[in-house]
Structures are given as C-alpha cells and as structure tokens.
PDB file of N, CA and C in Angstrom:
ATOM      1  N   UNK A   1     -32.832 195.923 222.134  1.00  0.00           N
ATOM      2  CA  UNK A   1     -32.790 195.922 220.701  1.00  0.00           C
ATOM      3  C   UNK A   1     -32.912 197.362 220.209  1.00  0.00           C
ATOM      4  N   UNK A   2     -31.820 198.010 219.438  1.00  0.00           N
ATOM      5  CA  UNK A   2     -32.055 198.873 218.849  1.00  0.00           C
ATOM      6  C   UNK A   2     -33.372 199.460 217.606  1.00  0.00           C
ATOM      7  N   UNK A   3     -34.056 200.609 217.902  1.00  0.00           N
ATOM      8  CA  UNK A   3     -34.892 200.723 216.869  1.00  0.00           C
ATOM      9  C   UNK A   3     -35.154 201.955 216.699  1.00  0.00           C
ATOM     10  N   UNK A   4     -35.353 201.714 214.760  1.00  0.00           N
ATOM     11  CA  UNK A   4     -34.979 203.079 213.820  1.00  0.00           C
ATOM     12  C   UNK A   4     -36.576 203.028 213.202  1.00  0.00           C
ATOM     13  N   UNK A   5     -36.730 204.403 213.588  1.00  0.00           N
ATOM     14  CA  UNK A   5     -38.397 204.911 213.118  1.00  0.00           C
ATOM     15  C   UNK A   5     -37.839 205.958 212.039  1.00  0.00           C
ATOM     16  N   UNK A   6     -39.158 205.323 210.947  1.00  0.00           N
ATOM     17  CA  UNK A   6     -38.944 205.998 209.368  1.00  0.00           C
ATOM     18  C   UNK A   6     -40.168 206.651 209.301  1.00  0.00           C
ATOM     19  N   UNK A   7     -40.166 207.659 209.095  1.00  0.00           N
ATOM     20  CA  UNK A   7     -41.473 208.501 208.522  1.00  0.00           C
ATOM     21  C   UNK A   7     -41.643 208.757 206.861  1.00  0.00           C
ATOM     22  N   UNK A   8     -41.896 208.379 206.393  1.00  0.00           N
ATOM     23  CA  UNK A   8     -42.463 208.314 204.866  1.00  0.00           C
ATOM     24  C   UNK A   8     -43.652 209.229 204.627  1.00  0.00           C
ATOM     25  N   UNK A   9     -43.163 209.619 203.576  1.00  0.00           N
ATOM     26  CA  UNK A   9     -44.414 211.033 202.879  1.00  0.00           C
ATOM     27  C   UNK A   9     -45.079 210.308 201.757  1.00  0.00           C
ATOM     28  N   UNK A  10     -43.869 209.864 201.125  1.00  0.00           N
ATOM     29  CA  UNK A  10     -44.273 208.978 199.650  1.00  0.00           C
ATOM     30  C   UNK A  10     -44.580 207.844 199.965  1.00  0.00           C
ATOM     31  N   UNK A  11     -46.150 207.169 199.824  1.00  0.00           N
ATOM     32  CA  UNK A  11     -45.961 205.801 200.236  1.00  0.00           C
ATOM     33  C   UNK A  11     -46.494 204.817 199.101  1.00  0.00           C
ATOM     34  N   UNK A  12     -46.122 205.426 197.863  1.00  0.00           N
ATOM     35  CA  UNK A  12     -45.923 204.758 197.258  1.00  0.00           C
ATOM     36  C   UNK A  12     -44.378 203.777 196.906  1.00  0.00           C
ATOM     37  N   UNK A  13     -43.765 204.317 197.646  1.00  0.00           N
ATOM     38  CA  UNK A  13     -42.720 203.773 198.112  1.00  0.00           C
ATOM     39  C   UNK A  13     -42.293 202.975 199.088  1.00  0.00           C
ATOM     40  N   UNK A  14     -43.398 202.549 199.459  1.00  0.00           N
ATOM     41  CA  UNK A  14     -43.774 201.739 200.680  1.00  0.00           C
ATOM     42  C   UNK A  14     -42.938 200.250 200.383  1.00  0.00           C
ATOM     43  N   UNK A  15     -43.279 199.847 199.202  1.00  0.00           N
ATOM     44  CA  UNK A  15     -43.585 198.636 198.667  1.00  0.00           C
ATOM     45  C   UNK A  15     -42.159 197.968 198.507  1.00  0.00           C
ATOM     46  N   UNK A  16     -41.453 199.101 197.791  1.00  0.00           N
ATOM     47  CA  UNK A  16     -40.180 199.129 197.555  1.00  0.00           C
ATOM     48  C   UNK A  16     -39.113 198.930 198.723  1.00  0.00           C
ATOM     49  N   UNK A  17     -39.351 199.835 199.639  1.00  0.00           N
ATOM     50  CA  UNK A  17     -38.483 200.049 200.702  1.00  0.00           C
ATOM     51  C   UNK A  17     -38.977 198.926 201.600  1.00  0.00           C
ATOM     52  N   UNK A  18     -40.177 198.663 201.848  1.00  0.00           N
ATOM     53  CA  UNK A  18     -40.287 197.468 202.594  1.00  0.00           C
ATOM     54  C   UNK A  18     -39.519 195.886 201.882  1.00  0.00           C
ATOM     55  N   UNK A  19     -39.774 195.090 200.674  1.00  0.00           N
ATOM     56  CA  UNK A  19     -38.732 194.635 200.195  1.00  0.00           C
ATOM     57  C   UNK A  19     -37.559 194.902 200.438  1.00  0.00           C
ATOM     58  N   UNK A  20     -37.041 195.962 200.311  1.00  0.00           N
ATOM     59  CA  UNK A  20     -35.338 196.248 200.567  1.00  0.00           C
ATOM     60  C   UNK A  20     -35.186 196.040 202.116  1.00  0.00           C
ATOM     61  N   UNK A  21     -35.783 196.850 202.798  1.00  0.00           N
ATOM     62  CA  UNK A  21     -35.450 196.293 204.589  1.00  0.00           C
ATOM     63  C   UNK A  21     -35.745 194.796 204.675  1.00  0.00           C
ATOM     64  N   UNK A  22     -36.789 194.132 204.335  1.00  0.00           N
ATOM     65  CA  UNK A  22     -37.072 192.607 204.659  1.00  0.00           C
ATOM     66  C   UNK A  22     -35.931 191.965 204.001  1.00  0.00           C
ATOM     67  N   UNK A  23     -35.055 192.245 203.019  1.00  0.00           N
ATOM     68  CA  UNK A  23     -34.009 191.557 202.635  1.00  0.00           C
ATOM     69  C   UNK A  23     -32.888 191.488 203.785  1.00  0.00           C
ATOM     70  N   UNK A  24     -32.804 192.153 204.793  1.00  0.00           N
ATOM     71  CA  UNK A  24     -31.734 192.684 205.690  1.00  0.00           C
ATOM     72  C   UNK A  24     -32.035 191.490 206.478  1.00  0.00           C
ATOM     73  N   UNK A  25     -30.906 191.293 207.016  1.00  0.00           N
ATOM     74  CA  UNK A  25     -30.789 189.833 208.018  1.00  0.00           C
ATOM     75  C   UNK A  25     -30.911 190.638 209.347  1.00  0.00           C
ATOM     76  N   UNK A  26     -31.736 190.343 209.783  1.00  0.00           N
ATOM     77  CA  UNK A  26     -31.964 190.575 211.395  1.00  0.00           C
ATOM     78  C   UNK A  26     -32.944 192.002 211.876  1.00  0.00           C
ATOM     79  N   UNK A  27     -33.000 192.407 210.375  1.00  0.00           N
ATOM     80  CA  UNK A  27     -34.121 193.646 210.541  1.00  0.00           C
ATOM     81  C   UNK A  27     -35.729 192.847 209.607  1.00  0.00           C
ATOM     82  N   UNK A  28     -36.558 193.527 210.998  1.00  0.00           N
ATOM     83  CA  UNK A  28     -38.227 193.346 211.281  1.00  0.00           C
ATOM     84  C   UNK A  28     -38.895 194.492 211.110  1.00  0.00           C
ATOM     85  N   UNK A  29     -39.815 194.579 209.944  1.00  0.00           N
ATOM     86  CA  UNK A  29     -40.726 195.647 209.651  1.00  0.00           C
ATOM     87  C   UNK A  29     -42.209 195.448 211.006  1.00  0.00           C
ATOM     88  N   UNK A  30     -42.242 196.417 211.518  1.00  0.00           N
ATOM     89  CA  UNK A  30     -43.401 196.854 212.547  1.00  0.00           C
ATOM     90  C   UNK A  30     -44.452 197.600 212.409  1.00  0.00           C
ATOM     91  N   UNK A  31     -45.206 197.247 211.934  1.00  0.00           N
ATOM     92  CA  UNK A  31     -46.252 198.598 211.824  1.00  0.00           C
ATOM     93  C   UNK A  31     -46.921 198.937 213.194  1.00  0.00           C
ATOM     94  N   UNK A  32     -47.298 199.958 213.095  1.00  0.00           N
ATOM     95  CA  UNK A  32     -47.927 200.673 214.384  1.00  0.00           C
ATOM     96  C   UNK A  32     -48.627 201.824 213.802  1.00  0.00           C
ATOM     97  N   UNK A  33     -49.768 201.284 214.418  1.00  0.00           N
ATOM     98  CA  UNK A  33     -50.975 202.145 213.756  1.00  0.00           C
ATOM     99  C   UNK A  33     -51.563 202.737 215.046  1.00  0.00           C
ATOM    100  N   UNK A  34     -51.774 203.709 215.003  1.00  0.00           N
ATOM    101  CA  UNK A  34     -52.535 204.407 216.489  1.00  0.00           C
ATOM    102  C   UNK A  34     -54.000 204.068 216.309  1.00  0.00           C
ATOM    103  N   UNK A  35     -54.763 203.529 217.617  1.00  0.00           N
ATOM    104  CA  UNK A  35     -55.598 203.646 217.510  1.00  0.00           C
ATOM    105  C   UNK A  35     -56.830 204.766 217.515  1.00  0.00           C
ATOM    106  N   UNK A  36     -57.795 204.831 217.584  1.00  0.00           N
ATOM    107  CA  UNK A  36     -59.128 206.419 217.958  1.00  0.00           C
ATOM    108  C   UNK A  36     -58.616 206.866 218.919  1.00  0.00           C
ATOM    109  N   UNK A  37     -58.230 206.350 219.884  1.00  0.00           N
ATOM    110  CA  UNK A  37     -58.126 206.367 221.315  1.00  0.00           C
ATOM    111  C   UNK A  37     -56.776 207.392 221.727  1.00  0.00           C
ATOM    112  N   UNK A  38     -55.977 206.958 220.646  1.00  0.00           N
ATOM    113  CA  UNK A  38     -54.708 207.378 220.937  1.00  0.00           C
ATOM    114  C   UNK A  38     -54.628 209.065 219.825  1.00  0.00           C
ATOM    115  N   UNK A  39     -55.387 208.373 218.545  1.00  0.00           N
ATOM    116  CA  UNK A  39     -55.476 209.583 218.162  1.00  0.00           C
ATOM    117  C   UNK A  39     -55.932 211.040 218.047  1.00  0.00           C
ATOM    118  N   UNK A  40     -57.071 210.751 218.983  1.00  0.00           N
ATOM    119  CA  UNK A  40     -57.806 211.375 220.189  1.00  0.00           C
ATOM    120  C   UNK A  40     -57.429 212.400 221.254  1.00  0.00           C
ATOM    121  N   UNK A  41     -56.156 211.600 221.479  1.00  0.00           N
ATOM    122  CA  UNK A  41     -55.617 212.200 222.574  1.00  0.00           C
ATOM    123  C   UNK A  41     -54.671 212.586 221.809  1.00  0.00           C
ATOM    124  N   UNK A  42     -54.080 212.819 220.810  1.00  0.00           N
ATOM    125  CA  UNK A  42     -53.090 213.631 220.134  1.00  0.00           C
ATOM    126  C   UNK A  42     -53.966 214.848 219.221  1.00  0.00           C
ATOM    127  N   UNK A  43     -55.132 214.724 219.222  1.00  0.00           N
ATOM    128  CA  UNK A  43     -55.992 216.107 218.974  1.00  0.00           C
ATOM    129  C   UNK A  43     -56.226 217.006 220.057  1.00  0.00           C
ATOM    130  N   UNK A  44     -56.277 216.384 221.419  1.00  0.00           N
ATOM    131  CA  UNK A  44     -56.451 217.323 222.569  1.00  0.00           C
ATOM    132  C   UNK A  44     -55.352 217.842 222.554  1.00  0.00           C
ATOM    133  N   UNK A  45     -53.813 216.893 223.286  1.00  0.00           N
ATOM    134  CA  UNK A  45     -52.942 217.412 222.946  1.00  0.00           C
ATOM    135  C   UNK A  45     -52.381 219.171 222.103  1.00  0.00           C
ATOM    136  N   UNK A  46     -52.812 218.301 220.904  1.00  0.00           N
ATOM    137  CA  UNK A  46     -52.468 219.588 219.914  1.00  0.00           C
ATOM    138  C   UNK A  46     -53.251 220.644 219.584  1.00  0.00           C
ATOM    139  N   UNK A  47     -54.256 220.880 220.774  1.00  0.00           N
ATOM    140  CA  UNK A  47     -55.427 221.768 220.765  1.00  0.00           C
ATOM    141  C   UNK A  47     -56.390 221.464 219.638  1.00  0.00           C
ATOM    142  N   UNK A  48     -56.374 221.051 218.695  1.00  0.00           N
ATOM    143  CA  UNK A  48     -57.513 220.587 217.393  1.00  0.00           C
ATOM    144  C   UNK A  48     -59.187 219.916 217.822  1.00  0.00           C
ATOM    145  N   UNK A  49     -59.248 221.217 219.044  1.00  0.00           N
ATOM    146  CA  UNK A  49     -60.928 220.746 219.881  1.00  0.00           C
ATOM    147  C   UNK A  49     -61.508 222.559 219.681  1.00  0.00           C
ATOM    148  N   UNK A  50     -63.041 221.740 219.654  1.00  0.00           N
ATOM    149  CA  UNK A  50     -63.901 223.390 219.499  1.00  0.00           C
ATOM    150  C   UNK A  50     -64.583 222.748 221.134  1.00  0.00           C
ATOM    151  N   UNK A  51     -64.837 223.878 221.141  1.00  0.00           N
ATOM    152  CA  UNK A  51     -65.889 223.937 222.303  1.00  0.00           C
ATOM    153  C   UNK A  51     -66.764 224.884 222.422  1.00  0.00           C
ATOM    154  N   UNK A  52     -68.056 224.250 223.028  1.00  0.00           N
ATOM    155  CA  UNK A  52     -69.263 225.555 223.002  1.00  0.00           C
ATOM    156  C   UNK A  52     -69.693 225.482 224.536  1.00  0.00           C
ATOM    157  N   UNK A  53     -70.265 227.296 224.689  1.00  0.00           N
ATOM    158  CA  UNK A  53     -70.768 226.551 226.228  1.00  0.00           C
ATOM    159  C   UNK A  53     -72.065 226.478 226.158  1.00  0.00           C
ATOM    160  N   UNK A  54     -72.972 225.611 224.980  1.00  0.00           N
ATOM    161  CA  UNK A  54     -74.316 225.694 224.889  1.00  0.00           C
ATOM    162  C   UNK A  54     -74.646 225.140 223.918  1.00  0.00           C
ATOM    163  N   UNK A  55     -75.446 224.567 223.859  1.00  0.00           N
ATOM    164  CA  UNK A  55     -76.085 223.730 222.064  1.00  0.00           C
ATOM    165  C   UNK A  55     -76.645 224.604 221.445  1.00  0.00           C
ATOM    166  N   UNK A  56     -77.051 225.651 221.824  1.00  0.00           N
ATOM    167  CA  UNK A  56     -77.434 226.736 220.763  1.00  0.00           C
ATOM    168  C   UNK A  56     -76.148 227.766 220.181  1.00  0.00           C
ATOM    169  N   UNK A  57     -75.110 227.529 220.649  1.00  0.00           N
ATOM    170  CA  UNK A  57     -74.243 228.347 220.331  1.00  0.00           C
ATOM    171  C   UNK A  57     -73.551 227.391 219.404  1.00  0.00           C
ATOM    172  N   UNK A  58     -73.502 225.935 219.773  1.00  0.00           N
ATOM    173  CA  UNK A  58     -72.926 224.749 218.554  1.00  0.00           C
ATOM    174  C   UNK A  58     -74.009 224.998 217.378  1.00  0.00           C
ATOM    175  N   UNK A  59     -75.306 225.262 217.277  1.00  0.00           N
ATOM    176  CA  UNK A  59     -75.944 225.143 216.283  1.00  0.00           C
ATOM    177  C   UNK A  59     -75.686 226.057 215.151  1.00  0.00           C
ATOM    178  N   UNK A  60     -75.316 227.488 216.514  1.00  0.00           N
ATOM    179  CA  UNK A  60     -75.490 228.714 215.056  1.00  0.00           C
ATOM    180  C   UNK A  60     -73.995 228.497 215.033  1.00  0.00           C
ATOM    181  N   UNK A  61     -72.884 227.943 215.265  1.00  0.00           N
ATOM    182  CA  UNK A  61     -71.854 227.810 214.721  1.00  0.00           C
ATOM    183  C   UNK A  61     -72.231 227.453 213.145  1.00  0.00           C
ATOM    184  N   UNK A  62     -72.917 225.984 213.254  1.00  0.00           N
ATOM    185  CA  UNK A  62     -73.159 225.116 212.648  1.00  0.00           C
ATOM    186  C   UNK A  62     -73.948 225.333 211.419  1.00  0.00           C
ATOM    187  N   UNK A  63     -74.697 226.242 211.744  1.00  0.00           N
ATOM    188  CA  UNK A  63     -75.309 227.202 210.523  1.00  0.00           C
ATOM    189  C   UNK A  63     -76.946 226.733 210.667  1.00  0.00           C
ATOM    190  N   UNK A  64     -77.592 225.784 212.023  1.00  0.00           N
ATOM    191  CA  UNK A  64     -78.747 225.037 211.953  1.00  0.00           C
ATOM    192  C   UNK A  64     -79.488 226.211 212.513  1.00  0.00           C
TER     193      UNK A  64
END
C-alpha cells in the first residue's frame, strides 16, 4: 500500500484537511505519535544531551 506523509505547521488546519482526506475513497488518516522512548532517542541522535563528569559540576551549572 502506498503511503504519503504530511507534515503540517498550521494545525489549525488540521480539522479541515482531515475532513477533506476522510472524504477520499480508499484513503485512511494515521496518526503516529512517537513515544518518550522514541523521542529520546531522537534527542541523542541529534546531540540535544548535556553531560557532566560530576554532580558538583551539574550543580554549579545549575546555579545550586
């Protein structure tokens, strides 16, 4: 089965465009939501991790 992934900015337009695809004969709206788990691993991925080599060095990051 062929399948077409939409990325939407405006989602207030959600509402709209979902109506208009559900009118289509043989096209199925899918949501897919990532879970922690997955989104997790698309922060490592994309480097978006701190690291300390010490809890006193996380603290005075931290300002404690």
């Amino acid at each position: 089965m062929p399948t077409l992934t939409l990325n939407i900015q405006d989602k207030s337009m959600l509402p709209s465009l979902k109506r208009i695809l559900g009118a289509i004969e043989g096209a199925t709206i899918v949501n897919t939501k990532k879970s922690e788990m997955e989104k997790a691993r698309d922060d490592v991925k994309a480097g978006r991790l701190l690291t300390y080599s010490s809890k006193e060095e996380l603290f005075k990051d931290l300002g404690i």
